[in-house]
N, C-alpha and C. Protein backbone atom coordinates (compact mmCIF):
# COMPACT_ATOMS: atom_id res chain seq x y z
N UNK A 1 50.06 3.30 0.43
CA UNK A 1 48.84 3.56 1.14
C UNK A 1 48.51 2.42 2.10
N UNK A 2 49.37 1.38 2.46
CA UNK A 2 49.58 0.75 3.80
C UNK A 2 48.85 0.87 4.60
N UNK A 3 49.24 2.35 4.95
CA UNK A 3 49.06 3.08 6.62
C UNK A 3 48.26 4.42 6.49
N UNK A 4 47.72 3.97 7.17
CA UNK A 4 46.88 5.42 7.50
C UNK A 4 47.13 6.38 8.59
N UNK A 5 47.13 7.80 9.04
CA UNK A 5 47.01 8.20 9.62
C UNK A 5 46.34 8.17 11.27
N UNK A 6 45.44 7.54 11.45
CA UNK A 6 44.00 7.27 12.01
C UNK A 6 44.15 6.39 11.62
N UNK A 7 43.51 5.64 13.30
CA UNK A 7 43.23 4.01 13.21
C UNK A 7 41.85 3.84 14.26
N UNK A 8 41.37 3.27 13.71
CA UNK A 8 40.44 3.02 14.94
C UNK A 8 40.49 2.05 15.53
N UNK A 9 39.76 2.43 16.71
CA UNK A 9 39.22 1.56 18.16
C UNK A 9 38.82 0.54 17.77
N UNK A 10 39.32 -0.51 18.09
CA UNK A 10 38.60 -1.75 18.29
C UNK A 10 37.30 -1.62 19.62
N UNK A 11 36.02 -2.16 19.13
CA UNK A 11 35.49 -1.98 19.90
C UNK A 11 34.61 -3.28 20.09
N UNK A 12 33.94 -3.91 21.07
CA UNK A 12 32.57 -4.74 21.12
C UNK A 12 31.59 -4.32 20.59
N UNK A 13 30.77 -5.22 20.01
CA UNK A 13 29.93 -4.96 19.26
C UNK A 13 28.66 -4.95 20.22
N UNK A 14 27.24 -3.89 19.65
CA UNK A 14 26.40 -3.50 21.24
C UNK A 14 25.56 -4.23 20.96
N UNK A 15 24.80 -4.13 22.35
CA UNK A 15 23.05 -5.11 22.15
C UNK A 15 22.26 -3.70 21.69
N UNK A 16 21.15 -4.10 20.91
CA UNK A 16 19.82 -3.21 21.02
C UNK A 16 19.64 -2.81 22.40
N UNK A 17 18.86 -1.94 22.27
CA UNK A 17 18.37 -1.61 23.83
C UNK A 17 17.12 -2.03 23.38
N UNK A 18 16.04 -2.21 24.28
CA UNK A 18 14.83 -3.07 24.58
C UNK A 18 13.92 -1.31 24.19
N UNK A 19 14.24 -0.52 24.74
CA UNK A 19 12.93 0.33 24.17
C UNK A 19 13.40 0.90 23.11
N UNK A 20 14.06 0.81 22.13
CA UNK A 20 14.26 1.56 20.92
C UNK A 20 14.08 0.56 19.76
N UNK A 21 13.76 -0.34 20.12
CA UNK A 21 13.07 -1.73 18.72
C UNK A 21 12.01 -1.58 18.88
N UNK A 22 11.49 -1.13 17.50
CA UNK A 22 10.35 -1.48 17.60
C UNK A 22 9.59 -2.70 16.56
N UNK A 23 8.42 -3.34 17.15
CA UNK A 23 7.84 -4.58 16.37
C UNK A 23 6.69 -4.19 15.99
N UNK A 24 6.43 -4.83 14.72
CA UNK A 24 4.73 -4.60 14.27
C UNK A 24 4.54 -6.24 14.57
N UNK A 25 2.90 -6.33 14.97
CA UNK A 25 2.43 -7.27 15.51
C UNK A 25 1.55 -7.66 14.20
N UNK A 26 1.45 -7.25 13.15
CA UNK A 26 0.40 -7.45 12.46
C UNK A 26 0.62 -6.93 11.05
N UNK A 27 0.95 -7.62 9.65
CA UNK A 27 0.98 -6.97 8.65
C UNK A 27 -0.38 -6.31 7.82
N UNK A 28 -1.18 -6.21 9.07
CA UNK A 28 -2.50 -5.80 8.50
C UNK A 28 -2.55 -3.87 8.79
N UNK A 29 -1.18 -3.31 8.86
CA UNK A 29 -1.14 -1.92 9.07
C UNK A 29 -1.79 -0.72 8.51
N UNK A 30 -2.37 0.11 8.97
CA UNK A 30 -3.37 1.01 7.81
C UNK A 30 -2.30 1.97 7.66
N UNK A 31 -1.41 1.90 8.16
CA UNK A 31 -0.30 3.06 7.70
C UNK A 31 0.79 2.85 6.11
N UNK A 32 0.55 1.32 5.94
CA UNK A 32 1.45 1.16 4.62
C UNK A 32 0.64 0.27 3.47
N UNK A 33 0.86 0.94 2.32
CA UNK A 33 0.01 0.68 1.39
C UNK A 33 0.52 0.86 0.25
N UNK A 34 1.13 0.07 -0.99
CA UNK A 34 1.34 1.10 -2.30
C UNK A 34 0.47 0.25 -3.14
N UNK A 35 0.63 1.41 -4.08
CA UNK A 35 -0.01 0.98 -5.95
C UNK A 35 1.06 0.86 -6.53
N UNK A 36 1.42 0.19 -8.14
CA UNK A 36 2.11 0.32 -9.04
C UNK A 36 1.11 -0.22 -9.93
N UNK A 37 1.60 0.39 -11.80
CA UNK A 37 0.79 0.08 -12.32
C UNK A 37 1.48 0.59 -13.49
N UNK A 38 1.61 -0.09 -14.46
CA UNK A 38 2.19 -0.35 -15.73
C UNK A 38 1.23 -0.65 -17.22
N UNK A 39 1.28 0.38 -18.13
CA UNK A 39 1.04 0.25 -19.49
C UNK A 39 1.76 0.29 -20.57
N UNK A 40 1.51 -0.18 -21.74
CA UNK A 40 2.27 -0.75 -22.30
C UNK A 40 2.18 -0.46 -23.82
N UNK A 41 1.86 0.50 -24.91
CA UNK A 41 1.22 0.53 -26.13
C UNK A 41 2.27 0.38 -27.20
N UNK A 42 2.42 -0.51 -28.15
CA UNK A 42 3.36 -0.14 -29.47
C UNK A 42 2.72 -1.32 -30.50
N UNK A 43 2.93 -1.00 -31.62
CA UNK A 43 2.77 -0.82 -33.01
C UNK A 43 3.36 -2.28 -33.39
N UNK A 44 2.56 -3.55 -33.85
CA UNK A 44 3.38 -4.49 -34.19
C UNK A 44 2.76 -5.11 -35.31
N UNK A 45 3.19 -5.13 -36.51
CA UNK A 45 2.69 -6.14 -37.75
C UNK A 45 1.12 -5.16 -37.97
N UNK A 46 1.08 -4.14 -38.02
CA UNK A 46 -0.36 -3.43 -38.35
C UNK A 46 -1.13 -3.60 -37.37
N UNK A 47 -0.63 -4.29 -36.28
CA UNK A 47 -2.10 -4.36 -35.16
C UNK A 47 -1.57 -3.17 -33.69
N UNK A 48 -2.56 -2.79 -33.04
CA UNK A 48 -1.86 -2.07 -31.90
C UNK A 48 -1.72 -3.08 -30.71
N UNK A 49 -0.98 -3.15 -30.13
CA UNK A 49 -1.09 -4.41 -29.12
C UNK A 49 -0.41 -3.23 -27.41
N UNK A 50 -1.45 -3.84 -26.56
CA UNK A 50 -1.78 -3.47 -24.96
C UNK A 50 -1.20 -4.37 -23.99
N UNK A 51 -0.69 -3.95 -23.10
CA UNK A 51 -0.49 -4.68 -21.57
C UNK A 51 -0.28 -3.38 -20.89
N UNK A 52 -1.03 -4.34 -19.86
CA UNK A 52 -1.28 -2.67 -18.89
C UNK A 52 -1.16 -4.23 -17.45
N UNK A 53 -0.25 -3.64 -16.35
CA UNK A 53 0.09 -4.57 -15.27
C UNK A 53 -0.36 -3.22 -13.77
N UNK A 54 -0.75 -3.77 -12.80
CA UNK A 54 -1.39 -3.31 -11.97
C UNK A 54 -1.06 -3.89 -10.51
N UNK A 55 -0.70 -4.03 -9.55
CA UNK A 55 -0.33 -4.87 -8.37
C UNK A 55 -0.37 -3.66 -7.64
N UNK A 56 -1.17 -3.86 -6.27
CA UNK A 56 -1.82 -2.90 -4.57
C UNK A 56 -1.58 -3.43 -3.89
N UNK A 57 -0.88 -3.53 -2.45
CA UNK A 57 -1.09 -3.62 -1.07
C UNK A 57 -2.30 -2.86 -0.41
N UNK A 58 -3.12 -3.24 0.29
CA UNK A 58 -3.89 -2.69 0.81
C UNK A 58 -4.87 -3.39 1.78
N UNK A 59 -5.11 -2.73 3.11
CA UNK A 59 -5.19 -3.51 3.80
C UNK A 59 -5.39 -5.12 4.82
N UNK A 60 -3.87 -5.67 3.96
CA UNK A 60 -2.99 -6.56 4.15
C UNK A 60 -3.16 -7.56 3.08
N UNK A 61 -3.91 -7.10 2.07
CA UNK A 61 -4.31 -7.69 0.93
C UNK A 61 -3.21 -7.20 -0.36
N UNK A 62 -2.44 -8.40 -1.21
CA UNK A 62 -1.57 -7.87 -1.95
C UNK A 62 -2.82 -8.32 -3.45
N UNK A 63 -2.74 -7.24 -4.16
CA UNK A 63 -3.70 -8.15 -5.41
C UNK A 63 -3.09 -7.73 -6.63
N UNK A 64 -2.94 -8.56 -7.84
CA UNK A 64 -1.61 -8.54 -9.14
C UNK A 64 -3.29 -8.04 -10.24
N UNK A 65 -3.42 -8.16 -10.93
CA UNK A 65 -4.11 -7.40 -12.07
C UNK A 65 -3.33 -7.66 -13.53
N UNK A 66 -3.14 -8.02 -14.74
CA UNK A 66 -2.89 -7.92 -15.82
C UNK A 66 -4.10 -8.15 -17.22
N UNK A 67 -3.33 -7.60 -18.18
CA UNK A 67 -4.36 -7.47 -19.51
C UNK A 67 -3.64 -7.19 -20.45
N UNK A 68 -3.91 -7.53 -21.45
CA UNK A 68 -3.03 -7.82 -22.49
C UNK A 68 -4.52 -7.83 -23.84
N UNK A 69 -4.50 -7.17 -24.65
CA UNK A 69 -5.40 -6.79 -26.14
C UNK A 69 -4.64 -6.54 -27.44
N UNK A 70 -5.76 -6.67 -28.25
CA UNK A 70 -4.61 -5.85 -29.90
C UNK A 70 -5.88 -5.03 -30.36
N UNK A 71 -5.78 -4.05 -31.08
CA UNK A 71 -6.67 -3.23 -31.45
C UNK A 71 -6.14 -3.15 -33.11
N UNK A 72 -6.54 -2.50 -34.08
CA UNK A 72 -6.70 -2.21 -35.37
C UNK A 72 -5.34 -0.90 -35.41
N UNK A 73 -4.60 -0.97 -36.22
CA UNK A 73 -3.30 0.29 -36.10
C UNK A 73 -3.97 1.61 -36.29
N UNK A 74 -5.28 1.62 -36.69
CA UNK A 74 -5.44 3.21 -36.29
C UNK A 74 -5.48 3.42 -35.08
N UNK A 75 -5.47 2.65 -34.17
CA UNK A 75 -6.16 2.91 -32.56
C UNK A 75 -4.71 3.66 -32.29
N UNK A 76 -3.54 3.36 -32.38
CA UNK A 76 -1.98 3.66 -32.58
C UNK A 76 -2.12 4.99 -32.44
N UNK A 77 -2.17 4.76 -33.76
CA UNK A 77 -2.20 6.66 -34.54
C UNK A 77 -2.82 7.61 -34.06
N UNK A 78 -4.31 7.04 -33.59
CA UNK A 78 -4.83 8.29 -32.91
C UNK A 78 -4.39 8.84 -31.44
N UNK A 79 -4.02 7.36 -30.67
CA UNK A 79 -3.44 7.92 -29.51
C UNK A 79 -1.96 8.65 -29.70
N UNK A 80 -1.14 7.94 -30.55
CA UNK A 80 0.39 8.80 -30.82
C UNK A 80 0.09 10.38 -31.12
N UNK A 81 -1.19 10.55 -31.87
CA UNK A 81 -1.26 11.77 -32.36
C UNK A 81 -2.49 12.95 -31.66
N UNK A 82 -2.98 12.10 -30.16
CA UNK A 82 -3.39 12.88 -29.21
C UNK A 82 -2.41 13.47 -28.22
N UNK A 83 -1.55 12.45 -27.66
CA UNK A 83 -0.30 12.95 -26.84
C UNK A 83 0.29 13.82 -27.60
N UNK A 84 0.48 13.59 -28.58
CA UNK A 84 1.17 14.86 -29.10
C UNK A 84 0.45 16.54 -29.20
N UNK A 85 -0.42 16.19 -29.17
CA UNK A 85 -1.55 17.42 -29.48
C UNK A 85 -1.56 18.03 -27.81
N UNK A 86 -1.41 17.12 -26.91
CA UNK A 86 -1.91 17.10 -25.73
C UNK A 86 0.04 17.90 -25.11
N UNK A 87 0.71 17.21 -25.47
CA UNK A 87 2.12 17.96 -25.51
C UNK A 87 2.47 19.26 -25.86
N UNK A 88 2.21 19.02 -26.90
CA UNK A 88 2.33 20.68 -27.40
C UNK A 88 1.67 21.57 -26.52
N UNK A 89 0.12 21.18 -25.88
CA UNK A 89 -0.35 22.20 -25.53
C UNK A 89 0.21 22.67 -24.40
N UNK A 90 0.63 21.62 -23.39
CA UNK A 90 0.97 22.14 -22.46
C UNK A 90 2.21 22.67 -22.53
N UNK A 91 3.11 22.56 -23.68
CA UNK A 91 3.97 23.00 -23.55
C UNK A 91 4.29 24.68 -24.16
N UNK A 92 3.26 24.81 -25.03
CA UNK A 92 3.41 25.97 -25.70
C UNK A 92 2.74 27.57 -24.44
N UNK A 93 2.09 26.63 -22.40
CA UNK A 93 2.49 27.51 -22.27
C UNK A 93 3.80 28.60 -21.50
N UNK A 94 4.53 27.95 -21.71
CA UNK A 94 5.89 28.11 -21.27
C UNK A 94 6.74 29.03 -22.60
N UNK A 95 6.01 29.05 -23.41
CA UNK A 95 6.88 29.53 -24.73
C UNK A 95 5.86 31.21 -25.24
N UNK A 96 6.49 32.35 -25.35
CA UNK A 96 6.63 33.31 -25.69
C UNK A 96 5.55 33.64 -26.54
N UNK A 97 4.39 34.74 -26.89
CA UNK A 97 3.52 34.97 -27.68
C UNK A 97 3.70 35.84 -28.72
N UNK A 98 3.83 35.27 -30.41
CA UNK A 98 4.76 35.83 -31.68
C UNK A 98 3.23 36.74 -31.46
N UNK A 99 3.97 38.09 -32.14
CA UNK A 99 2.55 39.13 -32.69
C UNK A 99 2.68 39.06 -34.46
């Protein structure tokens, strides 16, 4: 596999052209903006323990957010055992009605 069939052109490499670059003058743009945002719940030594992380761009302002708690292990249980309640429902309506 040496040789190939097809070879290409050597060629010079081009300039930009002057009207097809474009520049932003200003990172203060109302056109770009994101959110992200991160939580965090699990079960450690009987306590429930939280981090929930948060970081926005927005108009030209970047701002970070974090938090971090422990709650009592029922707090756990009741949320493990709302999603689930909350799962099922939506899922049961996709599923067939027994008579």
């Amino acid at each position: 596999m040496a040789t190939y069939p097809a070879k290409p052109k050597k060629r010079a490499p081009q300039k930009p052209r002057k009207a097809e670059v474009a520049t932003v003058e200003s990172a203060q743009s109302p056109f770009f903006s994101f959110r992200y945002s991160s939580t965090e719940v699990s079960a450690v030594d009987g306590r429930t323990r939280v981090k929930s992380r948060q970081a926005r761009f927005e108009d030209g302002k970047l701002t970070s957010e974090a938090f971090e708690g422990e709650l009592h292990r029922s707090a756990y249980d009741q949320m493990v055992a709302q999603a689930q309640r909350h799962f099922w429902r939506s899922l049961s309506l996709f599923l067939p009605f027994r008579d």
